[in-house]
Structures are given as structure tokens and as C-alpha cells.
C-alpha atoms as a PDB file:
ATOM      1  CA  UNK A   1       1.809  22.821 -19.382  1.00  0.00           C
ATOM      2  CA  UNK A   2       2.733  19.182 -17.648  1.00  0.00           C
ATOM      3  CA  UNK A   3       6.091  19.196 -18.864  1.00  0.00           C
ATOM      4  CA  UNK A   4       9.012  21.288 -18.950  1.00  0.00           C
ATOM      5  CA  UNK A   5      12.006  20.195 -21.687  1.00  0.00           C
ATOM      6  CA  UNK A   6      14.893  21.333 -20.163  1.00  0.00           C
ATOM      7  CA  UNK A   7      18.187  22.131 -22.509  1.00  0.00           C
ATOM      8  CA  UNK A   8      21.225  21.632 -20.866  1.00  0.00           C
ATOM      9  CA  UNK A   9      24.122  23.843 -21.862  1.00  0.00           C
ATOM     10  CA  UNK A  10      26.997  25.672 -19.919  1.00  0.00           C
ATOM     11  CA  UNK A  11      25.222  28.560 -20.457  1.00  0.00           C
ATOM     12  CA  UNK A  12      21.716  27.603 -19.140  1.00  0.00           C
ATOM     13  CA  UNK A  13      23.274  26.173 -16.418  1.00  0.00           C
ATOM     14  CA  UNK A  14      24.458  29.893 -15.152  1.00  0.00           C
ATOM     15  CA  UNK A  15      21.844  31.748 -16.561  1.00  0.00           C
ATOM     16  CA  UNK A  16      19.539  33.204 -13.654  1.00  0.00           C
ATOM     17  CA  UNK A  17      16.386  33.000 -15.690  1.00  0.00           C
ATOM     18  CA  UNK A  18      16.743  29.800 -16.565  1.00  0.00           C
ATOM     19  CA  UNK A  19      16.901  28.914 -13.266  1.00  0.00           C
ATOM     20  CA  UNK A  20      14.311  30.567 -11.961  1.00  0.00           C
ATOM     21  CA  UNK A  21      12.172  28.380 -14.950  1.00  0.00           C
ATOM     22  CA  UNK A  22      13.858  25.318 -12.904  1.00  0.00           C
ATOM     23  CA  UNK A  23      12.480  26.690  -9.582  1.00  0.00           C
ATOM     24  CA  UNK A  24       8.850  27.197 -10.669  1.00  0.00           C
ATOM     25  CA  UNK A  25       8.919  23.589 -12.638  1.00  0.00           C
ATOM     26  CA  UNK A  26      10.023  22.527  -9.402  1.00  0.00           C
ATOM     27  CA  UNK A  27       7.230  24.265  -7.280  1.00  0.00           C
ATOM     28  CA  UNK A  28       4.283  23.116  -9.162  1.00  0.00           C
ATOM     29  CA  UNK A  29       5.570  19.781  -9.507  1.00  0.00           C
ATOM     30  CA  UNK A  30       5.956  19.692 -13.769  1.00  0.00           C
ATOM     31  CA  UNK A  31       7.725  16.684 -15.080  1.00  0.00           C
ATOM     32  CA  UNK A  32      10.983  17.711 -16.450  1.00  0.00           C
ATOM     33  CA  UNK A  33      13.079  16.045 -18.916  1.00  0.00           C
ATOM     34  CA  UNK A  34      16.129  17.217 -19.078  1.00  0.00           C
ATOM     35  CA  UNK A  35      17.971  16.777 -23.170  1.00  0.00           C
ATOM     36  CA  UNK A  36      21.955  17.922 -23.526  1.00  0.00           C
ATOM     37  CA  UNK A  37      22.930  19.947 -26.489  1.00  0.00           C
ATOM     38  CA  UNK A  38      26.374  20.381 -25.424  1.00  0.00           C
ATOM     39  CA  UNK A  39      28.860  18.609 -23.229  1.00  0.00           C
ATOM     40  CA  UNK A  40      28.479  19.919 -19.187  1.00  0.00           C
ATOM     41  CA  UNK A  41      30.253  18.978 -16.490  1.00  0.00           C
ATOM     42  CA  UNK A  42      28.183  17.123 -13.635  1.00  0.00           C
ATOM     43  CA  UNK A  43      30.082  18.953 -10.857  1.00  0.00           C
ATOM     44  CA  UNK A  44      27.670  21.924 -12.277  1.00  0.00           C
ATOM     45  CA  UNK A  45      24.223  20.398 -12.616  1.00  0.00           C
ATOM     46  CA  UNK A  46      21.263  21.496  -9.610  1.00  0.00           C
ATOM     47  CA  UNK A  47      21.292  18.386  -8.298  1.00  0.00           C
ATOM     48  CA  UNK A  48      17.312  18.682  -9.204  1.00  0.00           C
ATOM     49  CA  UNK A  49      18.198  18.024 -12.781  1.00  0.00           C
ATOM     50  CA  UNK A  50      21.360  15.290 -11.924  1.00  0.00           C
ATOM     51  CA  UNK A  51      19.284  12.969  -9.927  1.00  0.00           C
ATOM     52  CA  UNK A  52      16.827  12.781 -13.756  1.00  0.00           C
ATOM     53  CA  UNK A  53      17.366  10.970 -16.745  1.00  0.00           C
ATOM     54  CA  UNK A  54      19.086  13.002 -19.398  1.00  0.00           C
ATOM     55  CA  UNK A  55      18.783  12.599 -23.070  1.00  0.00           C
ATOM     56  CA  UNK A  56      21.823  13.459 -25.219  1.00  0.00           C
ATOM     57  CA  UNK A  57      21.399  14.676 -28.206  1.00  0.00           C
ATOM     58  CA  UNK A  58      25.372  15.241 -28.741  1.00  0.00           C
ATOM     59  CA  UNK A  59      26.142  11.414 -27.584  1.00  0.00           C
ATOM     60  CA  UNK A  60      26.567   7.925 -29.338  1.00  0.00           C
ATOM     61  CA  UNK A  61      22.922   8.355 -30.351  1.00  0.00           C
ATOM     62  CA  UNK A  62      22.044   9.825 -33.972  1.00  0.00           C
ATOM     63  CA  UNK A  63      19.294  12.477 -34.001  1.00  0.00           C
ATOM     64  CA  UNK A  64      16.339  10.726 -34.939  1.00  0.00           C
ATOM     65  CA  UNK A  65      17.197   7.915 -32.423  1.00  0.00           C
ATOM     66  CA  UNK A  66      17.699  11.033 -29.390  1.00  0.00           C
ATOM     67  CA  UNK A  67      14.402  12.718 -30.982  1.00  0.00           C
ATOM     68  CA  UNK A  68      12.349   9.353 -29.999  1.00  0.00           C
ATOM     69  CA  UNK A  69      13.491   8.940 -27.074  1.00  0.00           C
ATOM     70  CA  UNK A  70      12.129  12.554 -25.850  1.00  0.00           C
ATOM     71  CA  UNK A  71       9.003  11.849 -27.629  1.00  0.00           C
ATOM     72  CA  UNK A  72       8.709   8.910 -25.742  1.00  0.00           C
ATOM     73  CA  UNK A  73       9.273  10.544 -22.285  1.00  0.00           C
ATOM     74  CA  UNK A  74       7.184  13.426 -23.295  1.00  0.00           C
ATOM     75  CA  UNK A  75       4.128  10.819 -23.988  1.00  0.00           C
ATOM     76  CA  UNK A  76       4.935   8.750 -20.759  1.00  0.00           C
ATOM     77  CA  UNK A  77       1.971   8.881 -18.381  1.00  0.00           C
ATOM     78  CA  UNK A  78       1.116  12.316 -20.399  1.00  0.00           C
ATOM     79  CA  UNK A  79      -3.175  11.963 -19.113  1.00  0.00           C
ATOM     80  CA  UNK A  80      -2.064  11.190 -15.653  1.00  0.00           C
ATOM     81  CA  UNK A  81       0.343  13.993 -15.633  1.00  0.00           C
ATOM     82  CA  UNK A  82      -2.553  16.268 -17.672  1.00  0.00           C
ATOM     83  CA  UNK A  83      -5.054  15.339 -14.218  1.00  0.00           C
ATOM     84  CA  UNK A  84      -2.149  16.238 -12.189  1.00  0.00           C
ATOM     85  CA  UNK A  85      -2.226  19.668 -13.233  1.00  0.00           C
ATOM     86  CA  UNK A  86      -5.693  19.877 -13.636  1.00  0.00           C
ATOM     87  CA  UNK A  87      -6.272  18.750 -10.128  1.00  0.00           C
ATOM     88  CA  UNK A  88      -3.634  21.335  -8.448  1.00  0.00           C
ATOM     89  CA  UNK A  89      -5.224  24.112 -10.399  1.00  0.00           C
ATOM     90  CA  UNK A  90      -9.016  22.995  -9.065  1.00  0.00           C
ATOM     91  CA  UNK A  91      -7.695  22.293  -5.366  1.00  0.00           C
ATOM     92  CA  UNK A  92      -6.043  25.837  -5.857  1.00  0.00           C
ATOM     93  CA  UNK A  93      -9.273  27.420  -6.723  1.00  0.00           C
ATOM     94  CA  UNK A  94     -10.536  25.302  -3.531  1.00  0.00           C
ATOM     95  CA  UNK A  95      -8.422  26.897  -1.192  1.00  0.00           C
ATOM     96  CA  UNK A  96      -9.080  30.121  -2.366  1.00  0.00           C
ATOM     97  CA  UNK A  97     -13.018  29.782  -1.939  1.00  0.00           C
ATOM     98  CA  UNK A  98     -11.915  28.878   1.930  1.00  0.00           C
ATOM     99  CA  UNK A  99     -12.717  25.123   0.889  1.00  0.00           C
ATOM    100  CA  UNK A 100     -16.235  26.216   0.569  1.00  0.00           C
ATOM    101  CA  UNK A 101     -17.130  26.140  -2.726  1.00  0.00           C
ATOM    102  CA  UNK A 102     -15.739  24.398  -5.834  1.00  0.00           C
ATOM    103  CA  UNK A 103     -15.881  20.999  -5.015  1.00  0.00           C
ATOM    104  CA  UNK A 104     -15.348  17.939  -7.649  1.00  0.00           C
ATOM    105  CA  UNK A 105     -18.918  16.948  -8.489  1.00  0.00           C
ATOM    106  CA  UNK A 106     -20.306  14.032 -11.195  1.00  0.00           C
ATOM    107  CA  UNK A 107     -18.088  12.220 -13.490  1.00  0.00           C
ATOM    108  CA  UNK A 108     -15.270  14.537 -13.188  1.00  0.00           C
ATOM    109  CA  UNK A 109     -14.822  13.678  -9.364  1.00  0.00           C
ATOM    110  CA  UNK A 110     -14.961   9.594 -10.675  1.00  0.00           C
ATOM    111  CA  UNK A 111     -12.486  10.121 -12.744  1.00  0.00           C
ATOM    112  CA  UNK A 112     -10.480  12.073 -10.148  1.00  0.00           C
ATOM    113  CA  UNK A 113     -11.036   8.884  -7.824  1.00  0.00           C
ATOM    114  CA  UNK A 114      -9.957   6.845 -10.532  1.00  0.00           C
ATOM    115  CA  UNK A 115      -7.286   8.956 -10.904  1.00  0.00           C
ATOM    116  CA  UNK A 116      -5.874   8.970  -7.537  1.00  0.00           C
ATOM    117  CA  UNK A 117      -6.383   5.076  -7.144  1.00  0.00           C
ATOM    118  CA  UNK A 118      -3.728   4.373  -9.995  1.00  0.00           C
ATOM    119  CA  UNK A 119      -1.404   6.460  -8.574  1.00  0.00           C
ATOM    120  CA  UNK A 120       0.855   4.056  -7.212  1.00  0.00           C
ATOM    121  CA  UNK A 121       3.996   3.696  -8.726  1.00  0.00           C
ATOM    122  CA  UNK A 122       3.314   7.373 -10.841  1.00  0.00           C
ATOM    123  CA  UNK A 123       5.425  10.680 -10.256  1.00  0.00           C
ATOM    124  CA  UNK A 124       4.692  12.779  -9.259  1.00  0.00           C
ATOM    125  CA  UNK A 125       2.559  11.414  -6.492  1.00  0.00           C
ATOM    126  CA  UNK A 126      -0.727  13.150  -5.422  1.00  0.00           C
ATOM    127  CA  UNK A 127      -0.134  15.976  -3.161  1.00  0.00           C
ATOM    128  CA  UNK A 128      -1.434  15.984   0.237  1.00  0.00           C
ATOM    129  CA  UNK A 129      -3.352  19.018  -1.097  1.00  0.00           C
ATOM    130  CA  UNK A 130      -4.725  17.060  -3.998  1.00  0.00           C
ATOM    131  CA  UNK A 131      -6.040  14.116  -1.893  1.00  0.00           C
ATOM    132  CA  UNK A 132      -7.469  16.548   0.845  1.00  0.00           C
ATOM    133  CA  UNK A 133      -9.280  18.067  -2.405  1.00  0.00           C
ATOM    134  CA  UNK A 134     -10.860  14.746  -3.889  1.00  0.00           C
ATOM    135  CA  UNK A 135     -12.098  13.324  -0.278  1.00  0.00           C
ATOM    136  CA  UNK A 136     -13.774  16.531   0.393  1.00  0.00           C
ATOM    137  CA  UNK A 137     -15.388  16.475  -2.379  1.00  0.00           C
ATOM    138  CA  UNK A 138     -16.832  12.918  -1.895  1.00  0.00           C
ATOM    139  CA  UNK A 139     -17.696  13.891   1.559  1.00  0.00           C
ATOM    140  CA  UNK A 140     -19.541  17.070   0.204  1.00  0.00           C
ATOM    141  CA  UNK A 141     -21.268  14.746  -2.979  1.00  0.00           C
ATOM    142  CA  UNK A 142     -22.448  12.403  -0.113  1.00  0.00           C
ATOM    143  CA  UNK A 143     -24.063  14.952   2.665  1.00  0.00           C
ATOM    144  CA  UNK A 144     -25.461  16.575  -0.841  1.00  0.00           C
ATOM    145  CA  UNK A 145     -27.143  13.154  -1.796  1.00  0.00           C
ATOM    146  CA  UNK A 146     -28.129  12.717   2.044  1.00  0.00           C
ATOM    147  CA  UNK A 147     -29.760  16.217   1.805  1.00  0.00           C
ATOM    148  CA  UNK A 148     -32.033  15.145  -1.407  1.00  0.00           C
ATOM    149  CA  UNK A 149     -32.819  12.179   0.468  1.00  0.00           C
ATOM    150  CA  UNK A 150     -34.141  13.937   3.378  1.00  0.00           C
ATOM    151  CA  UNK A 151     -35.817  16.531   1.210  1.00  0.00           C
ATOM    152  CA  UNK A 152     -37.716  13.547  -0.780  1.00  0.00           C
ATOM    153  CA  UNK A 153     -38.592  12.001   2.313  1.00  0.00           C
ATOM    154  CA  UNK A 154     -40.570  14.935   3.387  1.00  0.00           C
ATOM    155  CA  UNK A 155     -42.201  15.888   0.686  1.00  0.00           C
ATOM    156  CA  UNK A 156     -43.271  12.265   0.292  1.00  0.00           C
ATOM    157  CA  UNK A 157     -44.697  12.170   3.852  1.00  0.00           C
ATOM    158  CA  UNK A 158     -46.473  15.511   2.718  1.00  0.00           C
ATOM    159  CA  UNK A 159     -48.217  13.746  -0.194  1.00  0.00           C
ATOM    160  CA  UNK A 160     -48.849  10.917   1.530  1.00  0.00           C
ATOM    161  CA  UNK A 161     -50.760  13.200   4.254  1.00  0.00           C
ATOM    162  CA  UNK A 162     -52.445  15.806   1.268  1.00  0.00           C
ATOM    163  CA  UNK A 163     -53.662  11.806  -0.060  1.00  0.00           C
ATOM    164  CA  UNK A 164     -54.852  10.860   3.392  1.00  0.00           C
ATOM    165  CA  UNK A 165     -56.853  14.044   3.772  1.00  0.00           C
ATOM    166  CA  UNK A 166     -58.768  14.302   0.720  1.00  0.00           C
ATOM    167  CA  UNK A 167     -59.744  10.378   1.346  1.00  0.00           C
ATOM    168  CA  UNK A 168     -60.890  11.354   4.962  1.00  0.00           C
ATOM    169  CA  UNK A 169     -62.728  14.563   3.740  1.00  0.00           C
ATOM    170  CA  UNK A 170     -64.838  12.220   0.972  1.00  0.00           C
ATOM    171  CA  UNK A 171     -65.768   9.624   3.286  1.00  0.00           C
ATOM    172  CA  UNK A 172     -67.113  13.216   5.573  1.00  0.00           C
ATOM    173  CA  UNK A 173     -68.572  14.280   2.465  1.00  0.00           C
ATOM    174  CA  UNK A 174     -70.017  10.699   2.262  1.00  0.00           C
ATOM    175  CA  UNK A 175     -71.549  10.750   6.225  1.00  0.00           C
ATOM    176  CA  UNK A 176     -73.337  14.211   5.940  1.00  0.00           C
ATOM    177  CA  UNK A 177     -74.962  13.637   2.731  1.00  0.00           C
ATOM    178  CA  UNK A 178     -75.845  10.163   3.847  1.00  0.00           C
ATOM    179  CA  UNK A 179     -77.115  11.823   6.884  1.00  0.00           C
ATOM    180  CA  UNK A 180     -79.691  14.165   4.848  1.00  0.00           C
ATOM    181  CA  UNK A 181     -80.938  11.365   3.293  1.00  0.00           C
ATOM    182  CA  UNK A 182     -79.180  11.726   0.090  1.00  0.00           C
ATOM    183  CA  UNK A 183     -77.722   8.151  -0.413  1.00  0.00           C
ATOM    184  CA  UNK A 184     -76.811   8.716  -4.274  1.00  0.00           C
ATOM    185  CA  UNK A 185     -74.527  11.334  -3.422  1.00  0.00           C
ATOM    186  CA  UNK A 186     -73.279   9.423  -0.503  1.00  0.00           C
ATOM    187  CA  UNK A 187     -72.226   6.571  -1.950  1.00  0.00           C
ATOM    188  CA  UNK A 188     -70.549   8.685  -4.928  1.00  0.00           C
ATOM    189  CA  UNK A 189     -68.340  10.615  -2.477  1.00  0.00           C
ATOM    190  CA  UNK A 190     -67.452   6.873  -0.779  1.00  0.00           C
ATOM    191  CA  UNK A 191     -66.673   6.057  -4.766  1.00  0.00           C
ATOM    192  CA  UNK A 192     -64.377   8.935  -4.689  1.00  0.00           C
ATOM    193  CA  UNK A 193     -62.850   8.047  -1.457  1.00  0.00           C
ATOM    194  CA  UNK A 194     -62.313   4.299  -2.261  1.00  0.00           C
ATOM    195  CA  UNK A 195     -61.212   5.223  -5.728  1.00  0.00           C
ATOM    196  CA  UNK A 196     -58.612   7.401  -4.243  1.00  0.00           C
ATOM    197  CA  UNK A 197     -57.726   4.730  -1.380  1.00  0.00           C
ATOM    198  CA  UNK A 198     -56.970   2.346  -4.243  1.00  0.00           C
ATOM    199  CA  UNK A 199     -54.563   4.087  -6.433  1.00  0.00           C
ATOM    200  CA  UNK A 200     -52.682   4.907  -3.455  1.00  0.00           C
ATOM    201  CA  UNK A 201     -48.940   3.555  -3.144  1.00  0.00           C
ATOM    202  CA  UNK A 202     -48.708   3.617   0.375  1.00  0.00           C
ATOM    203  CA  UNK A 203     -51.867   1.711   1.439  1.00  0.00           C
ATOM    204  CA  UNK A 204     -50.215  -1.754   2.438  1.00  0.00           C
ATOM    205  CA  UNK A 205     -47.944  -0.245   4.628  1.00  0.00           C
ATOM    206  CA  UNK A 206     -50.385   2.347   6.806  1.00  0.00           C
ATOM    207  CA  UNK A 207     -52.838   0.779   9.102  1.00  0.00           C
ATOM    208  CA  UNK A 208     -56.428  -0.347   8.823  1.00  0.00           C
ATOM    209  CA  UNK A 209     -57.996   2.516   9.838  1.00  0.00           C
ATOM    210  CA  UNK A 210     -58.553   4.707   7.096  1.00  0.00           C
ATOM    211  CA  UNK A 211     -59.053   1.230   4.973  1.00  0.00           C
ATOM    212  CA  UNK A 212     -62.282   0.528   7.318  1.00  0.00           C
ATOM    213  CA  UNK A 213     -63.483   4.034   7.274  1.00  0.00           C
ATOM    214  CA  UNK A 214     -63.746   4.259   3.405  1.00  0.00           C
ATOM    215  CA  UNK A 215     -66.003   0.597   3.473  1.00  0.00           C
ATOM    216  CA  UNK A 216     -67.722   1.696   5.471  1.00  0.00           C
ATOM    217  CA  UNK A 217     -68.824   4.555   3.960  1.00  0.00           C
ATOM    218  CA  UNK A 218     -68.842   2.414   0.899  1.00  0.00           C
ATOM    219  CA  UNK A 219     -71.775  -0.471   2.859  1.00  0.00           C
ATOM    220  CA  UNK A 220     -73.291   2.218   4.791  1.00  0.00           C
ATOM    221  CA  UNK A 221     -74.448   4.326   1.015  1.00  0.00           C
ATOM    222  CA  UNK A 222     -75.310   0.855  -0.710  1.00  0.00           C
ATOM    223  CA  UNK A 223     -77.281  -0.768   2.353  1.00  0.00           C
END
């Protein structure tokens, strides 16, 4: 629940229960809207509950115009409130995990940003708890996209190498069969290599070498 309608009566007001309901509202930060059924005195409101807006229901207001009005304040801000509770329960789960696990990931931690960035001006504000719980989990979205990076980086300097090897090991091919006097299959291992060499993605950026060793195992099978 994100909101706790309170009845106020002389005999909520000294019923134990009832004020233990207060005290947990209280705790966990619900919104409360307090409505009056029957006539208190202030002396004996928590002071809680005094310093809120009531809603009489046994004023100068009729019943359908004192029904509104609590539909209204239950409806105020009701999806910010609905994050608020959702966000204490996640950051809850957080804690419990020893802040290791359960972090906001994807859309949901957007809209958790989002969240926390219209804030101003709302109660109840974000909990220290709350905003501890959101920046950790940007921190731990960003080291996670820094990880893939770092993981793609390697296994594109991998390819890159597994490329540069089979070029090399046709233009090797290329030399020894060139060198028993087979010129055919020489020049259709340099084919291979400089077929290989030219669907490449990387070749502007490397140096010449491996460039010149594929022509010339290219010229040296054709001359």
C-alpha cells in the first residue's frame, strides 16, 4: 500500500492498535490522510496526524463533496508515491544482498532516474537509502557496460590476429609451392591471401607490411 486513510475518532485516538498502524505508516514513510468521522479535540491528536490536512466528513461539507476531496488526495502524486514504495522495497532487498546483488538495471533504473529527478517539491522525499540505491546502480550499469567493452575489444584484437594469420600462412603456402616450381598453385594460395586481405575491416588502419607481403606473393606467382 502507498497510502494509509486514517479515521479520526476519540476512540482511535486511544486505541493502542491503532496507533501502532500510525507508527508503522510513519516508519515506512506511507502518505497518510487523515478524514474525521466524529468531533476530537486537537489537544489529543499525535502531533504526526495534527501537523496534516484533515478531511471532515462531519463538517460544513455534504458527503459527496468530503468523498471527493479524499479521492482527490488519494490520487495526488499516486505513481510517484507507487515508485516510492517500490523503490524502498528494492533498496531493502539491496541491503539485504550486502549491496551486492540486486541492482536497478534497463528501463526500470531510467525510470527510477526519472523518478528521483522530479522529486523536488514531492513528499515524501527520496530517502538517503533510496538515492544511495539508484546511484549504485548506475555506477554498477556503467563498470558492467565498461566490462563488455573490454571483453569486445579483445576478442576483436583476437580476430583481427586469427585474420592476420591465415593471410600470412597463404602467402607461406604461396612461397613453398612457388618454390617447387608449382606457380598455379602459388598464385592460387596468393588469390586466397589477397582475397582474404581485401574483405578485411581493419586493413586501412594496420601497416603496410602484411599489404606488401600478399603482392608480392601475388607478382612473384604471375611473373
Amino acid at each position: 500500500a502507498t497510502r494509509c486513510v486514517y479515521i479520526l475518532s476519540p476512540d482511535a485516538i486511544s486505541a493502542p492498535y491503532c496507533n501502532w498502524e500510525i507508527d508503522q505508516v510513519l516508519e515506512q514513510q506511507k502518505k497518510l490522510i487523515p478524514i474525521i468521522c466524529y468531533p476530537v479535540e486537537d489537544s489529543t491528536i499525535r502531533p504526526e496526524i495534527a501537523a496534516l490536512q484533515y478531511i471532515s466528513f462531519c463538517g460544513e461539507d455534504d458527503f459527496i463533496s468530503a468523498l471527493n476531496k479524499l479521492e482527490g488526495a488519494i490520487n495526488a502524486d499516486l505513481e510517484y508515491d507507487r515508485m516510492f514504495a517500490k523503490l524502498i522495497e528494492q533498496a531493502t532487498a539491496w541491503v539485504r544482498r550486502d549491496r551486492a546483488d540486486g541492482w536497478l538495471r534497463g528501463a526500470v533504473l531510467e525510470d527510477a532516474e526519472t523518478w528521483l529527478a522530479n522529486s523536488t517539491g514531492k513528499t515524501p522525499l527520496p530517502t538517503d537509502l533510496q538515492r544511495e540505491f539508484i546511484f549504485a546502480s548506475r555506477r554498477e550499469r556503467q563498470q558492467e557496460l565498461e566490462r563488455w567493452e573490454n571483453l569486445y575489444k579483445i576478442a576483436e584484437q583476437r580476430r583481427i590476429a586469427a585474420e592476420k594469420n591465415e593471410i600470412t600462412a597463404f602467402c607461406k603456402s604461396s612461397e613453398a609451392y612457388f618454390a617447387l616450381n608449382r606457380p598455379l598453385d602459388a598464385l592460387v594460395e596468393a588469390l586466397q591471401a589477397g582475397q582474404r586481405l581485401q574483405r578485411s575491416d581493419w586493413r586501412s588502419s594496420q601497416t603496410s607490411e602484411l599489404h606488401t607481403q600478399v603482392v608480392a606473393g601475388l607478382q612473384q606467382s604471375l611473373y
